[in-house]
PDB file of N, CA and C in Angstrom:
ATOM      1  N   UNK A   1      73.419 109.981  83.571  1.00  0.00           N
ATOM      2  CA  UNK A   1      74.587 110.640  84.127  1.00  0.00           C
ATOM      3  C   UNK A   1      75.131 111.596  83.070  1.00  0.00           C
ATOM      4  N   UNK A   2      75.165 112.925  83.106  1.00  0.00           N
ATOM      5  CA  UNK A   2      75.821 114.062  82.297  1.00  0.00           C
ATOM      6  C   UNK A   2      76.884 114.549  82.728  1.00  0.00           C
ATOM      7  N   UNK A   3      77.608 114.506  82.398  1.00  0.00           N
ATOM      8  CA  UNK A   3      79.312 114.714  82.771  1.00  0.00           C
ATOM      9  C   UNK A   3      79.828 115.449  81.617  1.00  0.00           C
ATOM     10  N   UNK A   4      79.456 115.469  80.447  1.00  0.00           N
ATOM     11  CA  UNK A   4      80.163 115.711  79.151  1.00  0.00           C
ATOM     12  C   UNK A   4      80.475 117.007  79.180  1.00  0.00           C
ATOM     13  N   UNK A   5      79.964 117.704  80.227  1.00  0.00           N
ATOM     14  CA  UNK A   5      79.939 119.486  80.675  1.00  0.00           C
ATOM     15  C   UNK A   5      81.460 119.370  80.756  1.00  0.00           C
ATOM     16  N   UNK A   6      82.018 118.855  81.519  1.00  0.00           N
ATOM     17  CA  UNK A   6      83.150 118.910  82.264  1.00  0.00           C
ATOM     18  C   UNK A   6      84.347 117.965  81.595  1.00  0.00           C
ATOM     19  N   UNK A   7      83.810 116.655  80.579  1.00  0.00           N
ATOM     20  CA  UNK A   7      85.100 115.727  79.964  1.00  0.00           C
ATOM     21  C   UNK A   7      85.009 116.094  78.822  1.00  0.00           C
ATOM     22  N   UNK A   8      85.468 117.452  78.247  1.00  0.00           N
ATOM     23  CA  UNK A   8      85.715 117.780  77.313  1.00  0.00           C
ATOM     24  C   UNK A   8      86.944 116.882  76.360  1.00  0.00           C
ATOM     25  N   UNK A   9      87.936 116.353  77.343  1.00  0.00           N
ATOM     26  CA  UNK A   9      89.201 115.880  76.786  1.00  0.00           C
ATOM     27  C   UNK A   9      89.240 114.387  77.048  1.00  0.00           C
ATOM     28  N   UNK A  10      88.722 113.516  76.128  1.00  0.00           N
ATOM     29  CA  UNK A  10      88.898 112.146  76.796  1.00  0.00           C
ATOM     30  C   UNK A  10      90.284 111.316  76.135  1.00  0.00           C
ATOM     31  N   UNK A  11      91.093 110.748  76.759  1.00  0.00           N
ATOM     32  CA  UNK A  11      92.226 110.441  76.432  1.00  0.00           C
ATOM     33  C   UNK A  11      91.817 108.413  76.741  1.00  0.00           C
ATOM     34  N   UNK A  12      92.629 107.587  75.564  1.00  0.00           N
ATOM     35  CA  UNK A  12      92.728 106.349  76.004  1.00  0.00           C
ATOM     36  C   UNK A  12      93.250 106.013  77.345  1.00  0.00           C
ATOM     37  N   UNK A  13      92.285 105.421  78.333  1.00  0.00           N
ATOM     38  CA  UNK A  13      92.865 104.630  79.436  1.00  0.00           C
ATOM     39  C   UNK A  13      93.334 103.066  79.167  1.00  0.00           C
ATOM     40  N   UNK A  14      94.322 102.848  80.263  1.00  0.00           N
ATOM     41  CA  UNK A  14      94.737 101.476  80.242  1.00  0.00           C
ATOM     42  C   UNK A  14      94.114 101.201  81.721  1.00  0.00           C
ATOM     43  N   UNK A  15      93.802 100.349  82.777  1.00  0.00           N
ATOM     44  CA  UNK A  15      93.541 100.125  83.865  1.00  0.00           C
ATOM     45  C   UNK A  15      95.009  99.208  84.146  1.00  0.00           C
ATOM     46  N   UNK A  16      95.824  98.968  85.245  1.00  0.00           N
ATOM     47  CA  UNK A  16      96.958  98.545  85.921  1.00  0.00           C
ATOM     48  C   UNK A  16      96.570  97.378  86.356  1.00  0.00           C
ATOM     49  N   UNK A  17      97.027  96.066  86.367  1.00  0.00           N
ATOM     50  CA  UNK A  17      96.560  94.982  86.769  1.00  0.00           C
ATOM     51  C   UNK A  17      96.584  95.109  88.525  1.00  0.00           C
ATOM     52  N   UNK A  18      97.540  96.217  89.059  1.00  0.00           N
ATOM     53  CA  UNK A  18      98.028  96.310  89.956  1.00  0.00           C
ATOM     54  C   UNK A  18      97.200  97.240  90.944  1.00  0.00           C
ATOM     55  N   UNK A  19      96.375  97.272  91.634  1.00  0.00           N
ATOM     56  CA  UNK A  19      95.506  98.260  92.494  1.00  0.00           C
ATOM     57  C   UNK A  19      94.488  99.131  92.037  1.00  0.00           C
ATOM     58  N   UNK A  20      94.312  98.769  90.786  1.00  0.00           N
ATOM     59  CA  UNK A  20      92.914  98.936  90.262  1.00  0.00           C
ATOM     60  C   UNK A  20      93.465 100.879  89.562  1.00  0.00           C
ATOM     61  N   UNK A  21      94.921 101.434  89.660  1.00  0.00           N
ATOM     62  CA  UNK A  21      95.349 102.079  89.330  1.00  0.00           C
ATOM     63  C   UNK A  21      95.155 102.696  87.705  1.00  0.00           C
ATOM     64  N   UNK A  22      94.855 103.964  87.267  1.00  0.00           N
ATOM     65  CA  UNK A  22      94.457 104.275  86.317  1.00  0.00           C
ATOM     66  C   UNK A  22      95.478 104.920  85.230  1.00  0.00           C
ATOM     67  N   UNK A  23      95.893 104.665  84.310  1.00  0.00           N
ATOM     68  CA  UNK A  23      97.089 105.365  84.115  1.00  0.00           C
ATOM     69  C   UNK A  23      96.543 105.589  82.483  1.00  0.00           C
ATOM     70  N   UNK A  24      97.178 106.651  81.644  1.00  0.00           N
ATOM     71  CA  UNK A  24      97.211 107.082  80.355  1.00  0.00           C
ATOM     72  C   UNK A  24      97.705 105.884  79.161  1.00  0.00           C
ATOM     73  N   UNK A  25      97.484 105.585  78.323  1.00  0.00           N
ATOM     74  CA  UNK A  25      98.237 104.739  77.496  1.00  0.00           C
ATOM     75  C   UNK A  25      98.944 105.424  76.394  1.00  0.00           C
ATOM     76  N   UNK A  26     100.086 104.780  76.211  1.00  0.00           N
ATOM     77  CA  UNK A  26     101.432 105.734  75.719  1.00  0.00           C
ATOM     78  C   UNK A  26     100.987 106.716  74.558  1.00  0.00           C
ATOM     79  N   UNK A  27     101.523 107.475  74.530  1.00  0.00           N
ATOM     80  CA  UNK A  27     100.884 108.864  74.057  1.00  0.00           C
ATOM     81  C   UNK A  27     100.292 109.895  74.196  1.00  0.00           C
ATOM     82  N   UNK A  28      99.322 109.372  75.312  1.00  0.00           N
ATOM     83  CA  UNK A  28      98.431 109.961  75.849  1.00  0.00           C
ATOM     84  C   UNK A  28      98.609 111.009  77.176  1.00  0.00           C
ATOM     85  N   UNK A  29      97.826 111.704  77.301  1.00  0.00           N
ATOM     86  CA  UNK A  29      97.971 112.769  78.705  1.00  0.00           C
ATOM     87  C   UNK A  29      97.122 113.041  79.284  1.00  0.00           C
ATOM     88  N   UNK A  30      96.801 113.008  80.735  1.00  0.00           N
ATOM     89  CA  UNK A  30      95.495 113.061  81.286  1.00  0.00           C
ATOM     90  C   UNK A  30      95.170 114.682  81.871  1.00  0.00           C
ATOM     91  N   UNK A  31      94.535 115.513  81.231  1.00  0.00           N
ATOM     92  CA  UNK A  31      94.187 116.571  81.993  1.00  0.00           C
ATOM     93  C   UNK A  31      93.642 116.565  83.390  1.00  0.00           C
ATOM     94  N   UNK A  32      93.899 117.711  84.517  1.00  0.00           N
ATOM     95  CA  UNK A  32      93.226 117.191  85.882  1.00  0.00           C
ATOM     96  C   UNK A  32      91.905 118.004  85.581  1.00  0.00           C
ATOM     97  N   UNK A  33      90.676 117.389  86.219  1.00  0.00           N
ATOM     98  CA  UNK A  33      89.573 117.747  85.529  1.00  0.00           C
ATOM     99  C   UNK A  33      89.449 119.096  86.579  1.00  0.00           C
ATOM    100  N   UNK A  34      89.193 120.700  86.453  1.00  0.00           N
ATOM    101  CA  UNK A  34      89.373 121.516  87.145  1.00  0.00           C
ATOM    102  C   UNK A  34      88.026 122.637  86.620  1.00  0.00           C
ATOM    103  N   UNK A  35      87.086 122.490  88.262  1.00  0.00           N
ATOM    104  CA  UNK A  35      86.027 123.007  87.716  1.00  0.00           C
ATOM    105  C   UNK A  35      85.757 124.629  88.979  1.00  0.00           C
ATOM    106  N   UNK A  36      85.456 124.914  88.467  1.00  0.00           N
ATOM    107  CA  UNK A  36      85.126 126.700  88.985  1.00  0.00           C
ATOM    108  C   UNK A  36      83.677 126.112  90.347  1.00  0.00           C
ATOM    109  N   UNK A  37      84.267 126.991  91.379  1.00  0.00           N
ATOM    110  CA  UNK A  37      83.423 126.552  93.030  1.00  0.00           C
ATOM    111  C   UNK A  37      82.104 126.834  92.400  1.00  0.00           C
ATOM    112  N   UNK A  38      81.462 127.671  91.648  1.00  0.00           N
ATOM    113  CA  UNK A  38      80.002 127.868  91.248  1.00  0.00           C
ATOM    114  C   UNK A  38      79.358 126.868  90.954  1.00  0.00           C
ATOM    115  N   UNK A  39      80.090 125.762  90.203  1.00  0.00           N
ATOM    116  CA  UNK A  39      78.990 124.847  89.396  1.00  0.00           C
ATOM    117  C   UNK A  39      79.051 123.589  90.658  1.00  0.00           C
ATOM    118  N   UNK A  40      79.397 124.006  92.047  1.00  0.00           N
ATOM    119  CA  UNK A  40      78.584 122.790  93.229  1.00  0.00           C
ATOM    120  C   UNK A  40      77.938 122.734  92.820  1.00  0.00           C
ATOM    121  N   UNK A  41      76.891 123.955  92.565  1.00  0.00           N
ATOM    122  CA  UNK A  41      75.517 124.146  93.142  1.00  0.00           C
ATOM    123  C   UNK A  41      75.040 122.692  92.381  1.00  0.00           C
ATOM    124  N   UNK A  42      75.467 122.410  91.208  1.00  0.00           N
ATOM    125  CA  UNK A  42      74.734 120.772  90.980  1.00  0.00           C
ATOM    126  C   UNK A  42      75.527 119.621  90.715  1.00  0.00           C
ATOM    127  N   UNK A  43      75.157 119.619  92.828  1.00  0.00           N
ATOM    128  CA  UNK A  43      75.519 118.109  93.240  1.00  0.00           C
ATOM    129  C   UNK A  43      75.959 117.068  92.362  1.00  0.00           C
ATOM    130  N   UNK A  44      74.471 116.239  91.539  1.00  0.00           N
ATOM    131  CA  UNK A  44      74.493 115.518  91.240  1.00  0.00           C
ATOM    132  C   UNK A  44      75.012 115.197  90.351  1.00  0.00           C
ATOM    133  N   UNK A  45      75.595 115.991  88.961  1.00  0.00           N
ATOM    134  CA  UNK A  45      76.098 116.380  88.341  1.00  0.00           C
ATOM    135  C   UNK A  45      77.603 116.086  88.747  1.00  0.00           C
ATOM    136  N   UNK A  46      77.884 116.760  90.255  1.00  0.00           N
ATOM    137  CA  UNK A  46      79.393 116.713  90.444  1.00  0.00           C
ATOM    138  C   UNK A  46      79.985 115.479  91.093  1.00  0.00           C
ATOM    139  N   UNK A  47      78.493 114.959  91.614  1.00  0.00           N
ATOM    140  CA  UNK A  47      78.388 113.502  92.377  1.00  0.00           C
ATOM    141  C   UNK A  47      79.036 112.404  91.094  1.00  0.00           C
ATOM    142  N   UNK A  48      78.525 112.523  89.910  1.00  0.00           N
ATOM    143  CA  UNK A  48      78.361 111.586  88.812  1.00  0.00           C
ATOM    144  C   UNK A  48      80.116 112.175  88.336  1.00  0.00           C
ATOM    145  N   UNK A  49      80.620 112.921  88.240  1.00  0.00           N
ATOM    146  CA  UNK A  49      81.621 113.037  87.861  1.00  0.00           C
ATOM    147  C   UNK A  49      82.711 112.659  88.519  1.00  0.00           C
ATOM    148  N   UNK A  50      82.392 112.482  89.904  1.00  0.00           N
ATOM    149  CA  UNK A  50      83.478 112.384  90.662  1.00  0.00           C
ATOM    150  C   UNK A  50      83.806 110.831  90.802  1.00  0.00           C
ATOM    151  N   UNK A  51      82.252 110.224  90.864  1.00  0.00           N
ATOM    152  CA  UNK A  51      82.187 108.427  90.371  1.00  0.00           C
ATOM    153  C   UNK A  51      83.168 107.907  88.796  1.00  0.00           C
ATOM    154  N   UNK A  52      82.818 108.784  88.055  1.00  0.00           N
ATOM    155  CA  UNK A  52      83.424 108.720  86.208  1.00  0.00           C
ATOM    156  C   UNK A  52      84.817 109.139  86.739  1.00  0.00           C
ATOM    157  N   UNK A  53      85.117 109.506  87.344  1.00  0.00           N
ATOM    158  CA  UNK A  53      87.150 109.840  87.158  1.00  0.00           C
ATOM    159  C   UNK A  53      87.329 109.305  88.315  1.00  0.00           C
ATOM    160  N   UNK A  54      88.999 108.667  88.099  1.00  0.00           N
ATOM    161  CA  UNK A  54      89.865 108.269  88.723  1.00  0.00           C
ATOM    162  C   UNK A  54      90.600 108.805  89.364  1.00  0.00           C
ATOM    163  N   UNK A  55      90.401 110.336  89.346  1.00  0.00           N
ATOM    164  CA  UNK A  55      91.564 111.257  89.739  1.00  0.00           C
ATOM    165  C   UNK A  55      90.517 112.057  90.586  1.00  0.00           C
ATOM    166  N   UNK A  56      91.186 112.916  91.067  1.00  0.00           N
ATOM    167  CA  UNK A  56      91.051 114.450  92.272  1.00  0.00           C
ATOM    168  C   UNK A  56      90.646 115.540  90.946  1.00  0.00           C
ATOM    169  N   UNK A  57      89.029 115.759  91.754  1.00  0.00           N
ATOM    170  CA  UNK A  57      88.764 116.955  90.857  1.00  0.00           C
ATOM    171  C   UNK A  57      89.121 118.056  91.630  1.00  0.00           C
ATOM    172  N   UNK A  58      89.574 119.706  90.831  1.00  0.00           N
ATOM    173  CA  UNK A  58      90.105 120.394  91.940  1.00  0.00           C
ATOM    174  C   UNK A  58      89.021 121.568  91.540  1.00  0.00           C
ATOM    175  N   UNK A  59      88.767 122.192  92.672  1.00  0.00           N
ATOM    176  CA  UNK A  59      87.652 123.503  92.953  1.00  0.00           C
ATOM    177  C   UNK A  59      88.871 124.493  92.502  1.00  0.00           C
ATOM    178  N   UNK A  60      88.399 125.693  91.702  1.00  0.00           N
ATOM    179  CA  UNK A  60      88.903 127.008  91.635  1.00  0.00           C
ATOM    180  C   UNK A  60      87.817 128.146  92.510  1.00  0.00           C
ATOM    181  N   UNK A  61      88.322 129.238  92.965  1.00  0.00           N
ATOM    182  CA  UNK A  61      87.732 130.034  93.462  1.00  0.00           C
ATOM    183  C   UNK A  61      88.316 131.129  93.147  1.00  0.00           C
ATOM    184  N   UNK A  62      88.041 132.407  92.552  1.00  0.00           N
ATOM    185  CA  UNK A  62      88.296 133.389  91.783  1.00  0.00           C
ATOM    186  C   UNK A  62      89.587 132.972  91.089  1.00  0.00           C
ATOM    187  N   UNK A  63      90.151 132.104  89.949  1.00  0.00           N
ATOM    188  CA  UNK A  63      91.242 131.486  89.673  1.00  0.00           C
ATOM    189  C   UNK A  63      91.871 130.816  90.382  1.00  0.00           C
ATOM    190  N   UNK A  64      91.615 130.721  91.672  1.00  0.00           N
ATOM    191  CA  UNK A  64      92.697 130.054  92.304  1.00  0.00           C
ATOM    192  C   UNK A  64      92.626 128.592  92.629  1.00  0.00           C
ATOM    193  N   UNK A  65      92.921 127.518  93.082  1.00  0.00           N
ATOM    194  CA  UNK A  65      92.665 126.431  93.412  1.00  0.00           C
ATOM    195  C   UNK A  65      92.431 126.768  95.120  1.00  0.00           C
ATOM    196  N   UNK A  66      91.247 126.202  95.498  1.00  0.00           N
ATOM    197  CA  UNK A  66      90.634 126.670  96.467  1.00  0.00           C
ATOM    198  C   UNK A  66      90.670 124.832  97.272  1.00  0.00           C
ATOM    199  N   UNK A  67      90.167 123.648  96.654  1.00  0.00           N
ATOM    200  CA  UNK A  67      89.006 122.509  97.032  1.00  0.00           C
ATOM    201  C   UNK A  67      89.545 121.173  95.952  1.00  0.00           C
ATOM    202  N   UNK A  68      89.990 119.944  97.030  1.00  0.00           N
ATOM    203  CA  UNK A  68      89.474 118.650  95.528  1.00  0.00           C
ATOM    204  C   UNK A  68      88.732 118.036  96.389  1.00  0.00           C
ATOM    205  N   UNK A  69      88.078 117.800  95.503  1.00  0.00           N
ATOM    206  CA  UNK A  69      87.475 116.863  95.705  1.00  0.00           C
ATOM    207  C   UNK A  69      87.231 115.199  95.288  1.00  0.00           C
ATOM    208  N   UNK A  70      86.907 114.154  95.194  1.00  0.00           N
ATOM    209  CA  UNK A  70      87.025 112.741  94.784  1.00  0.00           C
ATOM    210  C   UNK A  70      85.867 112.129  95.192  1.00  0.00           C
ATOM    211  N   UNK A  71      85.877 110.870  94.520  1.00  0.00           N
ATOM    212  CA  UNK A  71      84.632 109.631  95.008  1.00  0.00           C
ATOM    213  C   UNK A  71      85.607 109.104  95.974  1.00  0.00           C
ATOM    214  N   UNK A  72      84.967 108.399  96.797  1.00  0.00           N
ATOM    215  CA  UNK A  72      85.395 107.298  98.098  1.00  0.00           C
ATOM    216  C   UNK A  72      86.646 106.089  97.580  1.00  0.00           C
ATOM    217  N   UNK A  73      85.862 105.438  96.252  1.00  0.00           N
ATOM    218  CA  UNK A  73      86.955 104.857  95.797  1.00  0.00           C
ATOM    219  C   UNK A  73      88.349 105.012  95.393  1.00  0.00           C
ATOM    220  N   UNK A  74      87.776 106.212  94.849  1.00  0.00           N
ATOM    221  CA  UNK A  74      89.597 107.263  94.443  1.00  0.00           C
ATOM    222  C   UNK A  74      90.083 107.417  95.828  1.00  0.00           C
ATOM    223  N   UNK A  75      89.473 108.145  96.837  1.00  0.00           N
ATOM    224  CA  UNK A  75      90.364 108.581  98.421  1.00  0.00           C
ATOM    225  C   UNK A  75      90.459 107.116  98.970  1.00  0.00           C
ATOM    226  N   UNK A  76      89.745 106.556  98.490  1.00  0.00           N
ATOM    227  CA  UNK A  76      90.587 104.629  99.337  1.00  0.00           C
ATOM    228  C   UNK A  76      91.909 104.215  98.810  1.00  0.00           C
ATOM    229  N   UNK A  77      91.392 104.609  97.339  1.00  0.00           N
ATOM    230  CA  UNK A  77      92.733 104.053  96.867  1.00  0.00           C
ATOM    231  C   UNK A  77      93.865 104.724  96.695  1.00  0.00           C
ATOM    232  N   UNK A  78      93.972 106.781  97.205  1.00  0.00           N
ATOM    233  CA  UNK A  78      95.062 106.993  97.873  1.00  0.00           C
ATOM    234  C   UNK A  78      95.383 106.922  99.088  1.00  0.00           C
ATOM    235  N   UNK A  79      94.795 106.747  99.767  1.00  0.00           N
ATOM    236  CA  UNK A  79      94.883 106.079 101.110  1.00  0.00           C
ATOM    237  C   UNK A  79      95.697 104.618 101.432  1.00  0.00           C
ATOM    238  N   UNK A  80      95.028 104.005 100.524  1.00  0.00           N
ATOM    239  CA  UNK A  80      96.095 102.836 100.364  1.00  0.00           C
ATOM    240  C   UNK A  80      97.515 102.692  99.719  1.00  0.00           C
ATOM    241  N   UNK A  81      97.422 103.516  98.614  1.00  0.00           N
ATOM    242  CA  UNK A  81      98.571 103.702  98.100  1.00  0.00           C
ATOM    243  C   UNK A  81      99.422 104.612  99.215  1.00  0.00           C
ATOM    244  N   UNK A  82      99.481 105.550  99.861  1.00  0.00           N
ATOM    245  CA  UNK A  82     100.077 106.014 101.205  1.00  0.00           C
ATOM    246  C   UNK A  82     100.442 105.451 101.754  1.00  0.00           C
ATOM    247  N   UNK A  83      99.506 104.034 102.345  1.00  0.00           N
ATOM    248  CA  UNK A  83     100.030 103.180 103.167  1.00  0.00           C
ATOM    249  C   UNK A  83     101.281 102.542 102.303  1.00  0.00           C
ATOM    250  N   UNK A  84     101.045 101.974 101.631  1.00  0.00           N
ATOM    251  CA  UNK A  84     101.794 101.930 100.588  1.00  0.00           C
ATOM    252  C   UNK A  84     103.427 101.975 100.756  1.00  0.00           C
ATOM    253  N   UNK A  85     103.418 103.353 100.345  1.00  0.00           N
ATOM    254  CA  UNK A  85     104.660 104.259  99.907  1.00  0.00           C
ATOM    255  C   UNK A  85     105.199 104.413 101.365  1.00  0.00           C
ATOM    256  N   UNK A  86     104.648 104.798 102.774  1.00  0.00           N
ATOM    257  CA  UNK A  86     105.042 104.598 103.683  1.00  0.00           C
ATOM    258  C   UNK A  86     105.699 103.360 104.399  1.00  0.00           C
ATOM    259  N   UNK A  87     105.233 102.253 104.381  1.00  0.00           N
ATOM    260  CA  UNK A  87     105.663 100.939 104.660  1.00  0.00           C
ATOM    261  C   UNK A  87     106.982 100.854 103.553  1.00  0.00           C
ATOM    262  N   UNK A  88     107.050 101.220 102.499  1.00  0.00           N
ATOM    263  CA  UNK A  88     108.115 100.919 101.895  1.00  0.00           C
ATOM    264  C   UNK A  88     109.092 101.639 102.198  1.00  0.00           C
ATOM    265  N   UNK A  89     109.236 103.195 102.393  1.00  0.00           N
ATOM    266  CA  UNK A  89     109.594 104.145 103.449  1.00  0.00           C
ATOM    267  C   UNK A  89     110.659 103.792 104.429  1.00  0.00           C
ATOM    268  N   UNK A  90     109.618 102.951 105.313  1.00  0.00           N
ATOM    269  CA  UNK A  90     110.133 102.634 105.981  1.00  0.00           C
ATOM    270  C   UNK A  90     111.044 101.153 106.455  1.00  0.00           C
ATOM    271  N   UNK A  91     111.049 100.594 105.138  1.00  0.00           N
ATOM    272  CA  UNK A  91     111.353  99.191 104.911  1.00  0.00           C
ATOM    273  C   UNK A  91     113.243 100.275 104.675  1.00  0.00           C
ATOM    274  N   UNK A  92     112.844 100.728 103.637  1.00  0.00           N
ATOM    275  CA  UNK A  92     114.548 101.147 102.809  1.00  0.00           C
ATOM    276  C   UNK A  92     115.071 101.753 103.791  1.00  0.00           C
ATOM    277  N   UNK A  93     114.496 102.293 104.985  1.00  0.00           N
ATOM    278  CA  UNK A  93     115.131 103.302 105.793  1.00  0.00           C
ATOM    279  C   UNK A  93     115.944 102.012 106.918  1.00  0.00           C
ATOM    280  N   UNK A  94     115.296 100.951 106.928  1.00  0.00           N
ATOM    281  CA  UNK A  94     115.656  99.647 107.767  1.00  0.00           C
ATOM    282  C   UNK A  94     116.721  98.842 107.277  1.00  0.00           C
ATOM    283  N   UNK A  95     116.553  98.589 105.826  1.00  0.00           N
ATOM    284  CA  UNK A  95     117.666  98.158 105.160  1.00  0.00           C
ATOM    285  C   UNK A  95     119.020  99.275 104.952  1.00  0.00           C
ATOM    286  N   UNK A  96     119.003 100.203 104.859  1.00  0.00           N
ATOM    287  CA  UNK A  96     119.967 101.244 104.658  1.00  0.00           C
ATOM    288  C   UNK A  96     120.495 101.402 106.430  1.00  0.00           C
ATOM    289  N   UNK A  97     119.880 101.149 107.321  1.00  0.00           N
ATOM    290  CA  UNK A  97     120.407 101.100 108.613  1.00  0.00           C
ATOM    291  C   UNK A  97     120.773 100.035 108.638  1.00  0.00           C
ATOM    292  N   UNK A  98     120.879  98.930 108.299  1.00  0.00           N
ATOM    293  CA  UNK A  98     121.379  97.481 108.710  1.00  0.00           C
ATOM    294  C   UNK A  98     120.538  97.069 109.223  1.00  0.00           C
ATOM    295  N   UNK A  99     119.540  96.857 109.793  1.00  0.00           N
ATOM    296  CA  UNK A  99     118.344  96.446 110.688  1.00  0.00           C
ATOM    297  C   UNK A  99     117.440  95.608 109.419  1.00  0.00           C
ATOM    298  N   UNK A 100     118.499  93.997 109.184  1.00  0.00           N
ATOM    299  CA  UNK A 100     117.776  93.323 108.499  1.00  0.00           C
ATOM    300  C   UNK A 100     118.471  91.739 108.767  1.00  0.00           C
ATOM    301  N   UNK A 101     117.718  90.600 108.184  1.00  0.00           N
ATOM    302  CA  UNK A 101     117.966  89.538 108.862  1.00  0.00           C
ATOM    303  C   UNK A 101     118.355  88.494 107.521  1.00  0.00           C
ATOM    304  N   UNK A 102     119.124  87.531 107.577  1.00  0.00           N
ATOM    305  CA  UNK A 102     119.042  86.682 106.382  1.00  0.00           C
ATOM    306  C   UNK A 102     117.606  85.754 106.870  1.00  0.00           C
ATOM    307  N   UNK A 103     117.168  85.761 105.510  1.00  0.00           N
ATOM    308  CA  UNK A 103     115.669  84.969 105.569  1.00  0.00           C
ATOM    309  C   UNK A 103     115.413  83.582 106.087  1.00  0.00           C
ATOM    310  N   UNK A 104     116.931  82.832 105.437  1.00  0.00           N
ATOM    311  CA  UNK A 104     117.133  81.529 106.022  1.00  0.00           C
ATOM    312  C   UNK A 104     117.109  81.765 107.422  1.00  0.00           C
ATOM    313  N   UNK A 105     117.947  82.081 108.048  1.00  0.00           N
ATOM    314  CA  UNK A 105     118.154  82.366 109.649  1.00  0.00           C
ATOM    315  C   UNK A 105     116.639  82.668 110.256  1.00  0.00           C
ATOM    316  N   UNK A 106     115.895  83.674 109.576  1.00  0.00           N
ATOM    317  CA  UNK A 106     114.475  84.139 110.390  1.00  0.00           C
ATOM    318  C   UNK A 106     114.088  82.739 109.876  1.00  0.00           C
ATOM    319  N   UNK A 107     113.432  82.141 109.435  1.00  0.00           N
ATOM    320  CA  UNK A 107     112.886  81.372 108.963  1.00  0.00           C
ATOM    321  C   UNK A 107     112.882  79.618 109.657  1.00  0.00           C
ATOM    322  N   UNK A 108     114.246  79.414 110.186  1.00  0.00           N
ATOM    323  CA  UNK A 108     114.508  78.717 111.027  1.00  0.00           C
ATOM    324  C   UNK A 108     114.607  78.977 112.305  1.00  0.00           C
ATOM    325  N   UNK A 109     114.212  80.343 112.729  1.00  0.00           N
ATOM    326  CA  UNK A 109     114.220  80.752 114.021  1.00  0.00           C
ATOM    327  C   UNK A 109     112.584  80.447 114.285  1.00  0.00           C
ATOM    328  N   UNK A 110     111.639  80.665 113.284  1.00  0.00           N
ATOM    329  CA  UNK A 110     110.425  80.746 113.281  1.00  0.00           C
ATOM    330  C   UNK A 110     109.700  79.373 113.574  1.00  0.00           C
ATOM    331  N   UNK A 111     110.493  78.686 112.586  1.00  0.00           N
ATOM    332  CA  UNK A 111     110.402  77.215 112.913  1.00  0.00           C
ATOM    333  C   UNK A 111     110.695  76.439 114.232  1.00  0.00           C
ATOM    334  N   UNK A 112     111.595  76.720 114.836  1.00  0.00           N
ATOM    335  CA  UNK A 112     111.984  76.299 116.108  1.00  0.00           C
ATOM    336  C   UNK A 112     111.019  76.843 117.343  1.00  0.00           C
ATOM    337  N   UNK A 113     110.750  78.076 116.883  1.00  0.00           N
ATOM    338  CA  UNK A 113     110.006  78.843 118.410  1.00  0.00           C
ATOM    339  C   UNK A 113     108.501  78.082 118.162  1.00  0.00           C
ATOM    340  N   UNK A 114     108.220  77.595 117.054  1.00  0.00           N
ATOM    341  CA  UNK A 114     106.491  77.134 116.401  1.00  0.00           C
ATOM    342  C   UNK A 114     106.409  76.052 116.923  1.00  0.00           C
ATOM    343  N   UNK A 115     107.591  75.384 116.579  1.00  0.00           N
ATOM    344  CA  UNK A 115     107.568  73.806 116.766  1.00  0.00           C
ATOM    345  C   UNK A 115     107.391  73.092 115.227  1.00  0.00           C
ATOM    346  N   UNK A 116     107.690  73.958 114.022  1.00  0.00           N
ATOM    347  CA  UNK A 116     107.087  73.661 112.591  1.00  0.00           C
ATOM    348  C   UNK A 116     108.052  72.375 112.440  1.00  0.00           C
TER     349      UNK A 116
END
């Protein structure tokens, strides 16, 4: 696997006990890895890089940001993290409306309708 074209800047990672999340360790700064639309042309190359980072590689096209791209695992795991941030979203938007229950009360309601 040759990647070294492209990780010119390698910075200490920590891994997050928490969602397999990738984050910098203090001091540190993660460049976004940002490669020019020409060098698709090798796949495998961009295949292997996109497996090696944790992050969104982004396509330029005459300077501009054109394309990201990612491995499956990275787009799962913003995908999940979305779900995520949405469900919570929509949790604070429930509590800030009043549309919430004391736990004891649900909890003995749950029990009674079960038969627990």
């Amino acid at each position: 696997m040759n990647v070294s074209k492209y990780q010119k800047n390698k910075f200490p990672l920590q891994k997050w006990p928490y969602y397999g999340i990738i984050r910098p360790l203090k001091g540190a700064e993660i460049m976004p890895q940002i490669i020019p639309i020409r060098d698709l042309k090798n796949t495998s190359e961009i295949s292997a890089l996109c497996r090696a980072s944790a992050e969104p590689i982004f396509i330029t096209k005459n300077g501009y940001g054109d394309m990201v791209i990612m491995s499956m695992e990275t787009y799962e795991k913003y995908l999940y993290l979305q779900d995520v941030y949405t469900k919570l979203d929509t949790a604070e938007k429930d509590i800030a409306e009043g549309r919430t229950r004391d736990a004891r009360e649900s909890l003995r309601t749950l029990r009674q309708k079960h038969g627990i």
